[in-house]
N, C-alpha and C. Protein backbone atom coordinates (compact mmCIF):
# COMPACT_ATOMS: atom_id res chain seq x y z
N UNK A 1 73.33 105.95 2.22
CA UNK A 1 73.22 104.79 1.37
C UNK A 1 72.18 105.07 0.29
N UNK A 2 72.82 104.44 -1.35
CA UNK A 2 71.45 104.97 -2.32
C UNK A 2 70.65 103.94 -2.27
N UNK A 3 69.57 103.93 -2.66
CA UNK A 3 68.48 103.20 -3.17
C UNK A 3 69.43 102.04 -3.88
N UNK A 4 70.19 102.19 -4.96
CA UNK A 4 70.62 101.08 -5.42
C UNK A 4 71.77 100.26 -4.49
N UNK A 5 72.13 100.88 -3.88
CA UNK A 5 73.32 100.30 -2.44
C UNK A 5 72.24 99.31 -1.55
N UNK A 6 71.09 99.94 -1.04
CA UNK A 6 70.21 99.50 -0.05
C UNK A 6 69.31 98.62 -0.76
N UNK A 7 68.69 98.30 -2.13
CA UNK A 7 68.05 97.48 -3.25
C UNK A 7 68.81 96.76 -3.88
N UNK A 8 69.67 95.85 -3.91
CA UNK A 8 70.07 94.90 -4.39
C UNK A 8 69.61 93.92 -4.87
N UNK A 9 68.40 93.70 -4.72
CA UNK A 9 67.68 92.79 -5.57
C UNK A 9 67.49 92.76 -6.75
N UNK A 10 67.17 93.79 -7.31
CA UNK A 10 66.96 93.87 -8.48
C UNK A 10 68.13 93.66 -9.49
N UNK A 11 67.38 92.90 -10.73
CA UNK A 11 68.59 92.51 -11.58
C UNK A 11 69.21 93.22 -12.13
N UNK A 12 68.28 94.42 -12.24
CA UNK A 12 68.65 95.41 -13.78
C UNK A 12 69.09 96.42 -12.77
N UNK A 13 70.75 96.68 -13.40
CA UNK A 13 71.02 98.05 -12.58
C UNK A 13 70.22 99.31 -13.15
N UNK A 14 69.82 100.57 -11.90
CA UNK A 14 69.50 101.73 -12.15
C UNK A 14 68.02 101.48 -12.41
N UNK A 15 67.03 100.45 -12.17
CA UNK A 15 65.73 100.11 -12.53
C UNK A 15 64.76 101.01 -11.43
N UNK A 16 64.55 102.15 -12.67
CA UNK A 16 63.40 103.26 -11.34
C UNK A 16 62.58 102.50 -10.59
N UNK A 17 61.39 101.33 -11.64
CA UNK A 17 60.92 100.69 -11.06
C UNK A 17 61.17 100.17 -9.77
N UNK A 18 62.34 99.49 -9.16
CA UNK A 18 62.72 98.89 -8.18
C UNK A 18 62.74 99.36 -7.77
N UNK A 19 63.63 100.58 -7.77
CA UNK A 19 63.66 101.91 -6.65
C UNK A 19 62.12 102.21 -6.23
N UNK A 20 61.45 102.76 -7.20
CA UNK A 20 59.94 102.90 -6.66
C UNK A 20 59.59 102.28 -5.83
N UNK A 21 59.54 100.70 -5.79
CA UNK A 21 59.37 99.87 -5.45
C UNK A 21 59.54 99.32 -3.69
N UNK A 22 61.01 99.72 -4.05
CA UNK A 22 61.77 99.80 -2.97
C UNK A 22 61.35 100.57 -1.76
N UNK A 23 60.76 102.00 -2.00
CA UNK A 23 60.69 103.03 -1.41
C UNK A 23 59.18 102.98 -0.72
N UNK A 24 58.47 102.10 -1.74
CA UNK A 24 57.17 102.21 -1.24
C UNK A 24 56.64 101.04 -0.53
N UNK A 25 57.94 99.78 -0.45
CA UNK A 25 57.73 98.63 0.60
C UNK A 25 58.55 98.85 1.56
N UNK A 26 59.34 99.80 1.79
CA UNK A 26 59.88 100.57 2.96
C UNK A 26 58.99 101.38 3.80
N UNK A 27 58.54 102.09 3.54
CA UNK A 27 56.91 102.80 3.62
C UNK A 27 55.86 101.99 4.48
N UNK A 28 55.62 100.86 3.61
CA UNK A 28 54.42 100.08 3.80
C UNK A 28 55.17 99.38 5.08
N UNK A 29 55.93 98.83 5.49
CA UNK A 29 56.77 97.73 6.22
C UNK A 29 57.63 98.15 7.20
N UNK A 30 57.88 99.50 7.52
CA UNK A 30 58.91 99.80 7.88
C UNK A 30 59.09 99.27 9.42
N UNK A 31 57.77 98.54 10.42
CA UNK A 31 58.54 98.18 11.22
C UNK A 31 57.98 96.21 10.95
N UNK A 32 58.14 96.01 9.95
CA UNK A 32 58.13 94.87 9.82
C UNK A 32 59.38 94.11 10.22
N UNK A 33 59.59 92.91 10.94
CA UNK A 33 60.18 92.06 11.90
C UNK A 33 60.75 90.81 11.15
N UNK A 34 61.81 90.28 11.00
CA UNK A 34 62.19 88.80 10.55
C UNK A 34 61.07 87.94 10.77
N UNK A 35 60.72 87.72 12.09
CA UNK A 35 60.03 86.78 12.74
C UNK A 35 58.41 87.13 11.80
N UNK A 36 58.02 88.20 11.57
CA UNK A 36 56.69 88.44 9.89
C UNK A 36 57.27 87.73 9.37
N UNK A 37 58.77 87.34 8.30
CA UNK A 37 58.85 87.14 7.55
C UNK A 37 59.20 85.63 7.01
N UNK A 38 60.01 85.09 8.42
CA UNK A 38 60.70 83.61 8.46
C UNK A 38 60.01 82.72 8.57
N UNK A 39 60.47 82.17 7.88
CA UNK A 39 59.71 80.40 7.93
C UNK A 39 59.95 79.81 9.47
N UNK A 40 59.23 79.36 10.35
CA UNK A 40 59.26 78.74 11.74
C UNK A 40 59.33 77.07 12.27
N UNK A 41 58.94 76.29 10.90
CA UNK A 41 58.88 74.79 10.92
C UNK A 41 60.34 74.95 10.37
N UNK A 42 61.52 74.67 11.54
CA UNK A 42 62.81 73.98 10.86
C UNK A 42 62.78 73.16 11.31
N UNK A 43 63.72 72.15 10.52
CA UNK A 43 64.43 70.93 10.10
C UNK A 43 65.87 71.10 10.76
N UNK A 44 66.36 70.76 11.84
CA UNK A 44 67.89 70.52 12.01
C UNK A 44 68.18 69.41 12.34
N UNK A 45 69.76 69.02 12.07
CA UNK A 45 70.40 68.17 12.07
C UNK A 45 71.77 68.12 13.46
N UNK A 46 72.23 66.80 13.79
CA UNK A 46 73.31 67.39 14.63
C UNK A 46 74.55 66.29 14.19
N UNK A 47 75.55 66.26 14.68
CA UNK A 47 77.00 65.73 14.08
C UNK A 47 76.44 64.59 13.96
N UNK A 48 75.36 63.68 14.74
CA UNK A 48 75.14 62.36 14.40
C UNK A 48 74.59 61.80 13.32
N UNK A 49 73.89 62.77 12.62
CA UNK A 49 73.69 62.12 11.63
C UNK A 49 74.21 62.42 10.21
N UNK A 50 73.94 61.48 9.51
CA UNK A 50 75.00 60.75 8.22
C UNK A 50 74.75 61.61 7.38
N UNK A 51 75.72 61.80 6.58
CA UNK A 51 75.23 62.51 5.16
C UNK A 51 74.26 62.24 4.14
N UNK A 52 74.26 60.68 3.94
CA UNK A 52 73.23 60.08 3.59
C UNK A 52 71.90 60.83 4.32
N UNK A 53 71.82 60.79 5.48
CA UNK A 53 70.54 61.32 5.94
C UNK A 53 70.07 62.80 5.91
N UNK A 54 71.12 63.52 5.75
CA UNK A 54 70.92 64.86 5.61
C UNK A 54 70.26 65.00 3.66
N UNK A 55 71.03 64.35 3.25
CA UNK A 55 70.47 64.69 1.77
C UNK A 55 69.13 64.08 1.47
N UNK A 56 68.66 63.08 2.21
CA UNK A 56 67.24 62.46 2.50
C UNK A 56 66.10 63.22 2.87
N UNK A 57 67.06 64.24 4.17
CA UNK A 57 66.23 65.33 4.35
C UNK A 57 65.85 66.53 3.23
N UNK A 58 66.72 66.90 2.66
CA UNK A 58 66.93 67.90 1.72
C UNK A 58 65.68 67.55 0.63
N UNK A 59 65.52 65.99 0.28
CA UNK A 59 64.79 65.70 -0.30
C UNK A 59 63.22 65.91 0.44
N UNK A 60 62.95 65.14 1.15
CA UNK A 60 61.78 65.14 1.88
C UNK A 60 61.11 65.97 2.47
N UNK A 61 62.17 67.12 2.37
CA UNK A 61 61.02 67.92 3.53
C UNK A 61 61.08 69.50 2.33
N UNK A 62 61.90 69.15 1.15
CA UNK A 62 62.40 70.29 0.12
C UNK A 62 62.68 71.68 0.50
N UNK A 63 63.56 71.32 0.87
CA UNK A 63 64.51 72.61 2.05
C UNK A 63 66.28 72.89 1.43
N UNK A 64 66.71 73.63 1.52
CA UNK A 64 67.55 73.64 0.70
C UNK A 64 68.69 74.20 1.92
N UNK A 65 68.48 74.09 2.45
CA UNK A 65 69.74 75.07 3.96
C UNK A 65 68.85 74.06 5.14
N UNK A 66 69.80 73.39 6.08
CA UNK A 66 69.52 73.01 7.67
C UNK A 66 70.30 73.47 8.14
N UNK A 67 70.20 73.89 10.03
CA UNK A 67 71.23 74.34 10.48
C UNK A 67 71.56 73.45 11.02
N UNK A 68 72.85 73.09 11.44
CA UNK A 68 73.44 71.95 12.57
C UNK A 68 73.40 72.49 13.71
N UNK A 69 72.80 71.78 14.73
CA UNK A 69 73.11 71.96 15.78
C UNK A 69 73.63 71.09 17.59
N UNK A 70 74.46 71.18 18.40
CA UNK A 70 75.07 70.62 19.29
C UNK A 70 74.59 71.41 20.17
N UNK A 71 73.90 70.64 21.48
CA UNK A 71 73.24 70.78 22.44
C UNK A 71 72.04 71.74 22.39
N UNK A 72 71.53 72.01 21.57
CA UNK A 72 70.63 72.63 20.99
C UNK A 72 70.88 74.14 20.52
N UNK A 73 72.13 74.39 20.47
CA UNK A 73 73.06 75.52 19.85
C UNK A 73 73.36 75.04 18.71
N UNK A 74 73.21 76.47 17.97
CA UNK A 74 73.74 76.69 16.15
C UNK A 74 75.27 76.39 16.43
N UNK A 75 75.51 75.71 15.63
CA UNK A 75 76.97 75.36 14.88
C UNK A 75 77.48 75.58 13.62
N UNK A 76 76.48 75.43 12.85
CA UNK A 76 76.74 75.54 11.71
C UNK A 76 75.56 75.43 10.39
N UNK A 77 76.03 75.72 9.52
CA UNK A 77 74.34 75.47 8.61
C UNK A 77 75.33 74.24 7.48
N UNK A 78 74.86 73.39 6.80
CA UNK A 78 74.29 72.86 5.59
C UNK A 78 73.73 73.14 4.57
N UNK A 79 73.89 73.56 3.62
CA UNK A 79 73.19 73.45 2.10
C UNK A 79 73.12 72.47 0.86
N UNK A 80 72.15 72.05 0.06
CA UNK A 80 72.27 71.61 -0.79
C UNK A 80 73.83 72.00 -1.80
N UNK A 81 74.31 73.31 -1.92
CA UNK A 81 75.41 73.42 -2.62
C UNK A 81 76.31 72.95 -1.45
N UNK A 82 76.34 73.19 -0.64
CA UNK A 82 77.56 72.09 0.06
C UNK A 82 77.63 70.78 -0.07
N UNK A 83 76.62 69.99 -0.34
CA UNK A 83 76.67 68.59 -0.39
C UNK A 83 77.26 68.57 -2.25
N UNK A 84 76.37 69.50 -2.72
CA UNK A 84 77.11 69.53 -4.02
C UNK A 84 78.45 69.62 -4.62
N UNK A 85 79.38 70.34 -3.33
CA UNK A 85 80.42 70.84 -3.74
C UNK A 85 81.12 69.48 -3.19
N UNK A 86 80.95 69.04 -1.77
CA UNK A 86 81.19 67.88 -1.31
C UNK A 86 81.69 66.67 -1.68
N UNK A 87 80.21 66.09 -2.50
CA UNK A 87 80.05 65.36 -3.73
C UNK A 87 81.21 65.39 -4.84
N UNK A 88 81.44 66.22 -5.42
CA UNK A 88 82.38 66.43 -6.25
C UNK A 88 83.79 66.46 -6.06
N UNK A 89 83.88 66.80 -4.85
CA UNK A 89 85.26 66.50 -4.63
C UNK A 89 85.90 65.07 -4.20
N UNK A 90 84.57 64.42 -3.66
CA UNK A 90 84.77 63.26 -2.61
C UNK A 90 83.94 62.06 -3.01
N UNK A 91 83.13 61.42 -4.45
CA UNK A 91 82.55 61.05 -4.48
C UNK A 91 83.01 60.01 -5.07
N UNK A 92 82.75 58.66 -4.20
CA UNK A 92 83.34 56.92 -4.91
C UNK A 92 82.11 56.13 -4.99
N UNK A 93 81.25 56.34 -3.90
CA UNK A 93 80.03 55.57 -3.47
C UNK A 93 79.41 56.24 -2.44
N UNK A 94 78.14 55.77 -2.43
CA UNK A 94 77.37 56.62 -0.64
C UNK A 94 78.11 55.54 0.06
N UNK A 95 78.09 54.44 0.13
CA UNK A 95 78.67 53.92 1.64
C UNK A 95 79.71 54.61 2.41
N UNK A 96 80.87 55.11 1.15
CA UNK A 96 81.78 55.14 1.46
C UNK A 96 81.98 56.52 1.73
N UNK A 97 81.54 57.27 1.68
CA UNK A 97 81.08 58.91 2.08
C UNK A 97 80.56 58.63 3.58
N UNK A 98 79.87 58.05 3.82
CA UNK A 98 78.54 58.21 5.30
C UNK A 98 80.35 57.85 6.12
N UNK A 99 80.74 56.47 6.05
CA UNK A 99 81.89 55.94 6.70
C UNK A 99 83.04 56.74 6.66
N UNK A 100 83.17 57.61 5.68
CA UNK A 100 84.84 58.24 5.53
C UNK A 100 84.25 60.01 6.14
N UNK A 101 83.62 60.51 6.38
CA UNK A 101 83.35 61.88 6.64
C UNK A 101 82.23 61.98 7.50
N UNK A 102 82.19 63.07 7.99
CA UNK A 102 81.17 63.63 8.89
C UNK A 102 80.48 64.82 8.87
N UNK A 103 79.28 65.01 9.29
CA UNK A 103 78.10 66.55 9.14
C UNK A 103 79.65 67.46 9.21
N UNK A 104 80.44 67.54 10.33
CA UNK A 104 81.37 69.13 10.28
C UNK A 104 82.38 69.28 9.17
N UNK A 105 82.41 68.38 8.84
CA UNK A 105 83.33 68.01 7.70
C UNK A 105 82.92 69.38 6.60
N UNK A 106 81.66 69.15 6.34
CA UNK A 106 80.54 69.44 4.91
C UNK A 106 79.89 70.86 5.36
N UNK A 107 79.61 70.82 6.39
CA UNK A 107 78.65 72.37 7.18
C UNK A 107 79.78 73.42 7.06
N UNK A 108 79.10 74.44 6.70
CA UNK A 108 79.25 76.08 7.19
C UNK A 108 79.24 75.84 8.58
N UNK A 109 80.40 76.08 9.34
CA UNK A 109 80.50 76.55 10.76
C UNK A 109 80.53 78.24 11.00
N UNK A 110 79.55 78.68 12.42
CA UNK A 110 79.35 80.02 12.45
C UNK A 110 78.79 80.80 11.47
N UNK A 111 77.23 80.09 10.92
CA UNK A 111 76.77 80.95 9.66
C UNK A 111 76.49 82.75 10.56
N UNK A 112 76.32 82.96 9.62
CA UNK A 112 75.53 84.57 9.92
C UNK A 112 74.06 84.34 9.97
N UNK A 113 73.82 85.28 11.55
CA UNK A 113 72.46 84.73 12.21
C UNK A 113 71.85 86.07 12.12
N UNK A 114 70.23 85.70 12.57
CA UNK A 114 69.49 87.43 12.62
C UNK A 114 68.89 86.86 13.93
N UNK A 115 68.08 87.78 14.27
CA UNK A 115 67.25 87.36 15.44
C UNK A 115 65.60 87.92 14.82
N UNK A 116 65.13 87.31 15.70
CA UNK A 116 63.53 87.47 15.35
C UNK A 116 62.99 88.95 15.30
N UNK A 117 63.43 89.66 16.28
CA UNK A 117 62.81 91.25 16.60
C UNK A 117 63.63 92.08 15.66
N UNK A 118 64.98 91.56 14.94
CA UNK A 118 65.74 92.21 13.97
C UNK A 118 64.62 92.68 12.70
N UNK A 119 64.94 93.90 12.39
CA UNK A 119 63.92 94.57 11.48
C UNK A 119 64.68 93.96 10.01
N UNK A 120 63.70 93.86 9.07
CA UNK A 120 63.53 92.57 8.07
C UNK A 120 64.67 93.45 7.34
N UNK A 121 64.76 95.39 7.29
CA UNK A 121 65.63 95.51 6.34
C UNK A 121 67.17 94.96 6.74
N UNK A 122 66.99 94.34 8.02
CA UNK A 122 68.71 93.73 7.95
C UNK A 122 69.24 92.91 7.32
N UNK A 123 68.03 91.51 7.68
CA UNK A 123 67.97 90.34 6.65
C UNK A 123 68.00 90.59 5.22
N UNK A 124 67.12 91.76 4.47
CA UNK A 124 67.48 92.24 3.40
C UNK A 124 68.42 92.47 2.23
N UNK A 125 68.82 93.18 3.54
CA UNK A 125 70.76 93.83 3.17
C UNK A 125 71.49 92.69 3.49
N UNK A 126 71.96 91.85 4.08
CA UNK A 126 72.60 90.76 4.77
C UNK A 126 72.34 90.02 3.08
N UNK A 127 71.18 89.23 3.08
CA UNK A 127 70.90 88.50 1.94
C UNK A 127 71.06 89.15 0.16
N UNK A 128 70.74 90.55 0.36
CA UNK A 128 71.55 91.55 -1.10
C UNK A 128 72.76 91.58 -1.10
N UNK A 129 73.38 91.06 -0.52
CA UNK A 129 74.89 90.86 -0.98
C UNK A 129 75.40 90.05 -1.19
N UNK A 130 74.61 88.51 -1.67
CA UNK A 130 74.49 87.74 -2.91
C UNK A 130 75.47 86.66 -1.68
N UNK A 131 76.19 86.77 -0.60
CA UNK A 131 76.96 85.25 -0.09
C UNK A 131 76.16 84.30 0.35
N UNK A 132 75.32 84.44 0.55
CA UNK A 132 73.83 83.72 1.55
C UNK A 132 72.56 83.74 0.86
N UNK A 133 72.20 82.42 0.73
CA UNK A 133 70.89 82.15 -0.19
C UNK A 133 70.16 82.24 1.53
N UNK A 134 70.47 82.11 2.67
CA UNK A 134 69.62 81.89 3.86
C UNK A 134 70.25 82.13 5.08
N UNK A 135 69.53 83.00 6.03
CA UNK A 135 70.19 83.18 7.44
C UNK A 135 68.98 82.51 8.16
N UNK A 136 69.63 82.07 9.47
CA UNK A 136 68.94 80.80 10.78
C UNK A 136 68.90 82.39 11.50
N UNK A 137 67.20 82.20 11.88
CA UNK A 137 66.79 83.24 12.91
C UNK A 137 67.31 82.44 14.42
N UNK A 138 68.12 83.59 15.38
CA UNK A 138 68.27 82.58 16.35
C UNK A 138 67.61 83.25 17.36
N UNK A 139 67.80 82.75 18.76
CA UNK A 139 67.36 83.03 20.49
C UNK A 139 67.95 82.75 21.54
N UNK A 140 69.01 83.91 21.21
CA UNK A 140 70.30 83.38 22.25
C UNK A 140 71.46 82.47 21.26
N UNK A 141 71.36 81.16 21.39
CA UNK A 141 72.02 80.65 19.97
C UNK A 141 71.47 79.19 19.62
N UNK A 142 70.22 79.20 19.97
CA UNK A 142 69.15 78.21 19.45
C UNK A 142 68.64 78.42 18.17
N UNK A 143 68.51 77.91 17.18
CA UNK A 143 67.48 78.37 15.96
C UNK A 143 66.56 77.88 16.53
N UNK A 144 65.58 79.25 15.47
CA UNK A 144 63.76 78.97 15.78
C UNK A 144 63.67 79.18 14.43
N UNK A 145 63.65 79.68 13.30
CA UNK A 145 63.36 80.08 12.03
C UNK A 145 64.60 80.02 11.20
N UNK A 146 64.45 80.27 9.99
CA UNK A 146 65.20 80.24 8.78
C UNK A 146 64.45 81.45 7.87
N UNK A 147 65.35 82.36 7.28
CA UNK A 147 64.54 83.12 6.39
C UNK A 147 65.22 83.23 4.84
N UNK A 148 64.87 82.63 3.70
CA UNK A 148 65.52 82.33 2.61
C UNK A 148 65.33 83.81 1.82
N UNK A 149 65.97 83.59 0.48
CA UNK A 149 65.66 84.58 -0.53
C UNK A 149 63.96 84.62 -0.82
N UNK A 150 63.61 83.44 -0.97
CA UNK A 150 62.50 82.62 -1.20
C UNK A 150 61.10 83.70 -0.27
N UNK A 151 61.22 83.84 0.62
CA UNK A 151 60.89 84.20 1.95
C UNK A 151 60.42 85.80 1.24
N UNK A 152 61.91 86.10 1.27
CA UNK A 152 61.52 87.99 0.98
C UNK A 152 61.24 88.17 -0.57
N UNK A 153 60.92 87.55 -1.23
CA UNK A 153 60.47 87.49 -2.80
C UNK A 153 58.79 87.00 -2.39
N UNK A 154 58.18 86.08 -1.54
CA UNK A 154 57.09 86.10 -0.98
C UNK A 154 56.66 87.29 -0.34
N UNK A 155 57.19 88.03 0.31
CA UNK A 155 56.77 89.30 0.35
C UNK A 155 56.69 90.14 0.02
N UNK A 156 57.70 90.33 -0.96
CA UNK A 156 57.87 91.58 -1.53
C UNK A 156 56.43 90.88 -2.33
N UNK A 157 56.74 90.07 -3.04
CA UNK A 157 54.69 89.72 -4.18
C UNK A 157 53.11 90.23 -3.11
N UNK A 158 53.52 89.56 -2.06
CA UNK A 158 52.22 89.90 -1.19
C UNK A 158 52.60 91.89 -0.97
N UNK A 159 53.42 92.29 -1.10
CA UNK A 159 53.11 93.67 -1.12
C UNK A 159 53.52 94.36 -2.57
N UNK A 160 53.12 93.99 -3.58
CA UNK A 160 53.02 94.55 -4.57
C UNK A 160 51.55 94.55 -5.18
């Protein structure tokens, strides 16, 4: 795999810089862990509650991905662009959204998960291939963490 296959972040194709970059937070990190890198205060939701309340959340706690979960197992994740896309297809009134649809309706069922001891270049690569703004760290199939783009752009700054 090249440097630019395995670096996907970067905007500018062929950017030595990044590559440099790349090579020398590989170096520095190499057995760095999801669980270094993921956010650990999540926010989940489960089929009971309303859409109305999920986008309340989205607001309040400024989170942009929840995972759903049933019996304390991942089901599925939520995003702000899902409610967005949602919205647009389905939108008369909030009453009439909370009453006519439900969380599975709107959720990603079976997102793509990492686990905590998973080495960060998985999440990396997983998230450089642009389908996933966020993977739910799981434990067994509980979430404990969330690790965004957000996340590894915080690190990559703290190691530059």
């Amino acid at each position: 795999m090249s440097a630019n296959d395995t670096f996907k972040i970067c905007l500018l194709a062929d950017c030595e810089a990044c590559f440099c970059f790349y090579d020398s937070f590989v170096k520095k990190n190499k057995y760095m862990k999801v669980s270094d890198v993921m956010t650990n205060e999540l926010i989940v939701v489960n089929y009971s509650h309303s859409i109305h309340q999920i986008e309340q959340f989205f607001i309040d706690f400024n989170v942009n991905h929840i995972p759903v979960v049933f019996q304390d197992e991942l089901v599925g994740i939520i995003s702000t662009i899902d409610l967005v896309k949602f919205y647009s297809a389905n939108y008369k009134n909030q009453e009439s959204i909370d009453n006519r649809f439900a969380i599975r309706e709107i959720m990603t069922p079976n997102p793509v998960v990492v686990h905590a001891d998973d080495d960060i270049k998985v999440a990396m690569q997983i998230l450089s291939e642009g389908k996933f703004q966020s993977l739910i760290v799981v434990e067994g199939k509980k979430p404990i963490g969330i690790i965004t783009n957000k996340d590894i752009v915080r690190m990559a700054n703290a190691n530059m």
